[in-house]
Protein backbone atom coordinates (compact mmCIF):
# COMPACT_ATOMS: atom_id res chain seq x y z
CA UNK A 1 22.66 -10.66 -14.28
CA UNK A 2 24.85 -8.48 -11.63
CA UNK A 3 26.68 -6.06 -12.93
CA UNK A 4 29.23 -3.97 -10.60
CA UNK A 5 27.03 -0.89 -11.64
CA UNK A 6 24.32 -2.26 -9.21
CA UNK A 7 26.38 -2.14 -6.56
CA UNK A 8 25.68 1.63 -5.93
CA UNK A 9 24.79 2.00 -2.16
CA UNK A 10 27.62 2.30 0.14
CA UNK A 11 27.64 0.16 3.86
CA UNK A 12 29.12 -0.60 6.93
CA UNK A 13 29.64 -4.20 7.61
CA UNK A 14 30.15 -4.32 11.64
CA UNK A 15 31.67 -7.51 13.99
CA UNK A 16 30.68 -7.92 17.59
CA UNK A 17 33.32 -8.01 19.94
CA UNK A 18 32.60 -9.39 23.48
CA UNK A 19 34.41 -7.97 26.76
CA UNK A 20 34.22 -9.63 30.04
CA UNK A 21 33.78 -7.15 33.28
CA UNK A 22 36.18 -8.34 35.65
CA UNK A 23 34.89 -6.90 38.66
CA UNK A 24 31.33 -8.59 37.76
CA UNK A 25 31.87 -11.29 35.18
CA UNK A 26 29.38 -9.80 33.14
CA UNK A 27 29.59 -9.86 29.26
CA UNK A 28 29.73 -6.14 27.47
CA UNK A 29 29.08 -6.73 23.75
CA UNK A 30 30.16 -3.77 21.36
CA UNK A 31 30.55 -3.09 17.41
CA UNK A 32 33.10 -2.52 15.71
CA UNK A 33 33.38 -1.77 11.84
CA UNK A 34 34.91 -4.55 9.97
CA UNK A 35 34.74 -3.68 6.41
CA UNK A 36 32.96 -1.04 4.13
CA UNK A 37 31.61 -2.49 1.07
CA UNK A 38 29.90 -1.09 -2.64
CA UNK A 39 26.14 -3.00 -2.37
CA UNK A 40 22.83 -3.24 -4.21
CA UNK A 41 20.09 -2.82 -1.84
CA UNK A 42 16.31 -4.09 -2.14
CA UNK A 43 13.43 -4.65 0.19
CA UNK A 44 11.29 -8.11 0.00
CA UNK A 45 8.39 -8.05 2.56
CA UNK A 46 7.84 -7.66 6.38
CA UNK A 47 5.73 -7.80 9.06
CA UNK A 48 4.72 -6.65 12.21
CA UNK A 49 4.67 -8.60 15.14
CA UNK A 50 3.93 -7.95 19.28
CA UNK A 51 7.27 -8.16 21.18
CA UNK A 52 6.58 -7.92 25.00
CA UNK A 53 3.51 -5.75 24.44
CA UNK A 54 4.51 -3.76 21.89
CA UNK A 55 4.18 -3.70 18.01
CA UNK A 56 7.48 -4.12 15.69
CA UNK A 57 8.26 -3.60 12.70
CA UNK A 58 10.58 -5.90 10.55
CA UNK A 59 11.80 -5.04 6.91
CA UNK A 60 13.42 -8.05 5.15
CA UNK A 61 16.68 -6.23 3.17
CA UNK A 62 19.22 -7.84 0.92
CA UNK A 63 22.42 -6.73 0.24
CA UNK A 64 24.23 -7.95 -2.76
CA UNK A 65 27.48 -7.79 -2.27
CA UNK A 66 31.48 -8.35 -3.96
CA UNK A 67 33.89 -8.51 -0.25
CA UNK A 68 36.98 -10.98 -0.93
CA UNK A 69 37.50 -9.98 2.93
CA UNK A 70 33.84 -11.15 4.12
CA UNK A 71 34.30 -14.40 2.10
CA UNK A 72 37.10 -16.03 3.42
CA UNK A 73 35.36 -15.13 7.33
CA UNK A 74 33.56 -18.50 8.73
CA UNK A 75 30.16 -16.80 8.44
CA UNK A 76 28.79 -16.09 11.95
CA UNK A 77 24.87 -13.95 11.93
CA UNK A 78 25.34 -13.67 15.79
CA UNK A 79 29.12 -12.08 15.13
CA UNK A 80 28.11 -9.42 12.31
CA UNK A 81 25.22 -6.88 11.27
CA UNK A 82 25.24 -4.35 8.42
CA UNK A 83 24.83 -0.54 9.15
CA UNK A 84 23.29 1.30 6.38
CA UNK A 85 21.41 4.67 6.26
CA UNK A 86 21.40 5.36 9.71
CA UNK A 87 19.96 1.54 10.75
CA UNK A 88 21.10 -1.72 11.84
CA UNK A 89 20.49 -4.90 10.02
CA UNK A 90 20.55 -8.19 11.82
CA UNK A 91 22.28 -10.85 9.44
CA UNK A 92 20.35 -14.01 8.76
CA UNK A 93 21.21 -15.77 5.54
CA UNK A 94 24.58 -15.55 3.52
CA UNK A 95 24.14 -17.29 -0.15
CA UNK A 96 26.70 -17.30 -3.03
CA UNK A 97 25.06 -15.59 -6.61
CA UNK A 98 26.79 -16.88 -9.14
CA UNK A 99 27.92 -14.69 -12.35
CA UNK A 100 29.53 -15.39 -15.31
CA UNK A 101 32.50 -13.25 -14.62
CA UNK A 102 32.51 -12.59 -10.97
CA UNK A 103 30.58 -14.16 -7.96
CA UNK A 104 28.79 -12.20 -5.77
CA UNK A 105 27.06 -12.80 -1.92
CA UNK A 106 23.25 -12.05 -1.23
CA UNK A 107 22.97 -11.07 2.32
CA UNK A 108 19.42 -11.64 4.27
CA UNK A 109 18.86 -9.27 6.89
CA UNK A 110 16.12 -8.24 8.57
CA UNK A 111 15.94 -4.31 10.14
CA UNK A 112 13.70 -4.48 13.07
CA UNK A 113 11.93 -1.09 14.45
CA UNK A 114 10.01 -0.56 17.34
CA UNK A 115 9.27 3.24 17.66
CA UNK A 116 5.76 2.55 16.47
């Protein structure tokens, strides 16, 4: 069971916003944050894979987290990521966790890093 005591790391949850050059027609994508929310944070797994000749890293993250504001947003992984501890996380699964008292989200992510 959840409590809101497990909810002890803070984050950054970020939307894309998309700007068209009108000189070029070319799209600029940039982040902006969108709400900062209390979450539990756990790692399950990874891997490394080759990515145009080099090796990267992925971590698999979840996020369980309580955001009335992220709820009621038609859920969008290409429109959001989550910043946390300096890194990025790419959103790829939203599911509901159901409590007895309050319901929470589990956000998949995965946190990919090439410097290796």
């Amino acid at each position: 069971m959840i409590t809101i005591g497990d909810l002890d790391r803070r984050i950054m949850i970020q939307k894309a916003e998309t700007t068209i050059n009108t000189t070029y027609g070319s799209a600029n994508q940039s982040w902006s944050d969108f709400s900062a929310v209390w979450a539990k944070y756990f790692v399950k797994g990874g891997k490394v894979k080759d990515e145009s000749d080099q090796l990267v890293a992925e971590e698999n993250a979840f996020f369980i987290i309580r955001d009335p504001k992220f709820t009621s947003v038609p859920f969008d992984e290409y429109n959001y990521r989550i910043s946390f501890n300096d890194k990025f996380y790419i959103i790829e699964n939203i599911r509901e966790v159901e409590n007895r008292i309050n319901d929470y989200l589990e956000v998949k992510t995965t946190e990919k890093n090439n410097n290796g």
